[in-house]
N, C-alpha and C. Protein backbone atom coordinates (compact mmCIF):
# COMPACT_ATOMS: atom_id res chain seq x y z
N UNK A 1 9.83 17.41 -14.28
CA UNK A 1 8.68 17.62 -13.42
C UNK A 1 7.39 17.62 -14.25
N UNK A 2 7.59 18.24 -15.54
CA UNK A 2 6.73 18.28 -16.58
C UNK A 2 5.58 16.87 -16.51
N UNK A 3 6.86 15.99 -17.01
CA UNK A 3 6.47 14.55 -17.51
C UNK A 3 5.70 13.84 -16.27
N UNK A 4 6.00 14.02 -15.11
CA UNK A 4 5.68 13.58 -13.81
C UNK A 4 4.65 14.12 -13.36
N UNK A 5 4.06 15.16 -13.55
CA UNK A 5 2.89 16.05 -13.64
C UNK A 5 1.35 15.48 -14.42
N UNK A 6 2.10 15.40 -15.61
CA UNK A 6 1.03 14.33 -16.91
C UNK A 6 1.17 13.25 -16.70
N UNK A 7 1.80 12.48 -16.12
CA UNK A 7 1.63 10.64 -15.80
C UNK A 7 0.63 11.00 -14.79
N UNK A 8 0.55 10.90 -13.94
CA UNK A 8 -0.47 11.88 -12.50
C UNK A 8 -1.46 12.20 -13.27
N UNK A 9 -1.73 13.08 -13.68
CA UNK A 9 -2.92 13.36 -14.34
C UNK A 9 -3.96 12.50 -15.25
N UNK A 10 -2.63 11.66 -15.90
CA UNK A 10 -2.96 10.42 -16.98
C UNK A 10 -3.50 9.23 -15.78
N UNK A 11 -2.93 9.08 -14.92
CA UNK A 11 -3.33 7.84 -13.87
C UNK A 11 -4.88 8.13 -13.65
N UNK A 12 -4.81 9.51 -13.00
CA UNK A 12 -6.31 10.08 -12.22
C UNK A 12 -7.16 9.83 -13.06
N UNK A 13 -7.16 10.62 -14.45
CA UNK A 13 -8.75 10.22 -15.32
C UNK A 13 -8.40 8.97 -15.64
N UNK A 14 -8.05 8.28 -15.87
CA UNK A 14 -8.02 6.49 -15.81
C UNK A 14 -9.10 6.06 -14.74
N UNK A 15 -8.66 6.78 -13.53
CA UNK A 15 -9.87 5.79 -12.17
C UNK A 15 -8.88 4.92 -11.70
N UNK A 16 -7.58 4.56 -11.73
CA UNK A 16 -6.91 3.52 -11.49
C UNK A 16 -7.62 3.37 -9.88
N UNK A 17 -7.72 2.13 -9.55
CA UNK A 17 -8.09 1.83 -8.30
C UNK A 17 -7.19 0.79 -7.66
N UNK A 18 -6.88 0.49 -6.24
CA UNK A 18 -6.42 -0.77 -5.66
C UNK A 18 -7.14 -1.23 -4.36
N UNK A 19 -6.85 -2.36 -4.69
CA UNK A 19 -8.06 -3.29 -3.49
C UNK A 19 -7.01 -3.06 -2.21
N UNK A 20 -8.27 -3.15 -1.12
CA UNK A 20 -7.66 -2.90 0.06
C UNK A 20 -7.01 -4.41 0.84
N UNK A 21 -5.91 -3.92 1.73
CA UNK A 21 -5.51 -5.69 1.87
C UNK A 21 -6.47 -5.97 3.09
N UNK A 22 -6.40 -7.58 2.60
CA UNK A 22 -7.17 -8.43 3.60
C UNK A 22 -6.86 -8.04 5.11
N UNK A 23 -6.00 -7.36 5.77
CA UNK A 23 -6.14 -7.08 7.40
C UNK A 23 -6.97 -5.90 7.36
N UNK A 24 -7.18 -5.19 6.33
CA UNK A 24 -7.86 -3.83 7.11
C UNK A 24 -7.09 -2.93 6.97
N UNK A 25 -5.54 -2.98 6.67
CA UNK A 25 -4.52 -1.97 7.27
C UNK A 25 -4.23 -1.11 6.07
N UNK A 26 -4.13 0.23 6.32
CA UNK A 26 -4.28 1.20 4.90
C UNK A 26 -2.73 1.56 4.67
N UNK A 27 -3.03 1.05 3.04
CA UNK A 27 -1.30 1.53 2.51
C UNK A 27 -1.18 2.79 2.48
N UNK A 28 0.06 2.89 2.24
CA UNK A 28 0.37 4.48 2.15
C UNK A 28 1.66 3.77 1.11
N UNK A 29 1.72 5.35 0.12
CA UNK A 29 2.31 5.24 -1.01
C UNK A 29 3.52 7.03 -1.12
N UNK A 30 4.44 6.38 -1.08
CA UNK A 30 5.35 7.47 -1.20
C UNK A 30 6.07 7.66 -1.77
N UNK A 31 6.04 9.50 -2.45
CA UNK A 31 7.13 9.71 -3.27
C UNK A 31 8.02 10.68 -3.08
N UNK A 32 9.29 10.57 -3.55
CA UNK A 32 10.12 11.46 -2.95
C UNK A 32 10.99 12.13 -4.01
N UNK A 33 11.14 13.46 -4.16
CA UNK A 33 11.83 14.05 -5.46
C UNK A 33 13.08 14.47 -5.13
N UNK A 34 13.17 14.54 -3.89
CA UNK A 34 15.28 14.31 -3.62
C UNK A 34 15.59 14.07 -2.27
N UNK A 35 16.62 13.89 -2.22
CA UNK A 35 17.45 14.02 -0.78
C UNK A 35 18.52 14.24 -0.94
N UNK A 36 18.69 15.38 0.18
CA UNK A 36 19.83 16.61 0.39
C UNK A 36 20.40 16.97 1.95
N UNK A 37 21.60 16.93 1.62
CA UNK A 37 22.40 17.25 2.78
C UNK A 37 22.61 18.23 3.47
N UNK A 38 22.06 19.51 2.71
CA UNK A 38 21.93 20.93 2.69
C UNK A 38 20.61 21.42 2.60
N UNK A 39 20.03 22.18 3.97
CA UNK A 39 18.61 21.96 4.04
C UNK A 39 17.96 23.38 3.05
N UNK A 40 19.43 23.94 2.62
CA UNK A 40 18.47 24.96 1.79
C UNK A 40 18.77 24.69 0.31
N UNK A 41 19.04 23.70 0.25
CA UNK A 41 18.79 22.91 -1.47
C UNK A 41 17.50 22.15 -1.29
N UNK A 42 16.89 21.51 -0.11
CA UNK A 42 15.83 20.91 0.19
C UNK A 42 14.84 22.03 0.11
N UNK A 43 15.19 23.25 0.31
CA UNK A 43 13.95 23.79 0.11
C UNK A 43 13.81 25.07 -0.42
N UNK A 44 14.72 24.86 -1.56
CA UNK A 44 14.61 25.47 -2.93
C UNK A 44 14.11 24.08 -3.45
N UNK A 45 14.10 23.06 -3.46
CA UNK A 45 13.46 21.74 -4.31
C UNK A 45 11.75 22.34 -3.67
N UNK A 46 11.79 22.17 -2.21
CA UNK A 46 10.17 22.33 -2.11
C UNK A 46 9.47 23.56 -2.61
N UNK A 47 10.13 24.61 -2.98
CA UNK A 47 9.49 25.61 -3.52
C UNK A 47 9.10 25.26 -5.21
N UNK A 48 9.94 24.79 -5.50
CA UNK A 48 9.91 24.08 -6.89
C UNK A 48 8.26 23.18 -6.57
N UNK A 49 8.48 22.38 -6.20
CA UNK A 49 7.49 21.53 -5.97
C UNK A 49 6.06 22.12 -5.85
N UNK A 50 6.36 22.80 -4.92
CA UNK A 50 4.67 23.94 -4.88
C UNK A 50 4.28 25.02 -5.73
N UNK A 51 5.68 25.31 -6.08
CA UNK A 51 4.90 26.39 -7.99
C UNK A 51 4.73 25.63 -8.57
N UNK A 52 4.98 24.28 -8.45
CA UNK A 52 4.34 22.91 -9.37
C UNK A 52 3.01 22.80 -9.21
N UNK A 53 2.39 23.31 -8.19
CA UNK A 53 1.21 22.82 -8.13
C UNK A 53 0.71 21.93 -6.64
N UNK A 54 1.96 21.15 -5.93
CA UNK A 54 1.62 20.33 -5.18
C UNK A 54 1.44 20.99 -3.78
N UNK A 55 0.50 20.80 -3.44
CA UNK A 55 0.52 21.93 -2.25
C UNK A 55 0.64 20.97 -0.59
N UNK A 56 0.67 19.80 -0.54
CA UNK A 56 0.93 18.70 0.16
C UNK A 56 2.91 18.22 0.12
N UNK A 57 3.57 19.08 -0.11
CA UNK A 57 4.81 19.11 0.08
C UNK A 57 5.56 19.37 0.85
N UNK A 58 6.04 19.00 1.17
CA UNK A 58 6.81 19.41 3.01
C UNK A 58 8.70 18.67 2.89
N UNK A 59 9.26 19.33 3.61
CA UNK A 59 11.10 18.83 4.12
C UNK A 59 10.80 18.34 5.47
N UNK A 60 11.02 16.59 5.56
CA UNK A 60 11.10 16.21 6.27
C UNK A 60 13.14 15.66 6.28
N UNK A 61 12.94 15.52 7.99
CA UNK A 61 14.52 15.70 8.48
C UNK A 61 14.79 14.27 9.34
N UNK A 62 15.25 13.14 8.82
CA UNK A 62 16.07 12.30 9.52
C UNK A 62 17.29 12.41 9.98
């Protein structure tokens, strides 16, 4: 989580930017740090995730 934390950080002060596509239509970019069959391993991962720092973390359920 460490290492994944500082790439992120390393991207941001960079400025990395991407051009928007020619229709207009806004990407969306997703990442996902597990999937679990057992919804309270899913969220012992999301607690992990938010003493990480990420406060945009959520268990979504298909």
């Amino acid at each position: 989580m460490a290492t994944f934390r500082a790439d992120v950080k390393k991207e941001l002060a960079e400025g990395t930017t991407t051009s928007k596509p020619s229709t207009g239509a806004k990407k969306l970019y997703h990442v996902q740090i597990g999937a679990y069959s057992v919804k309270k391993n899913a969220d012992k991962q999301l607690a992990k995730a938010k003493k990480a720092g990420f406060k945009d973390a959520f268990v979504k359920y298909e």
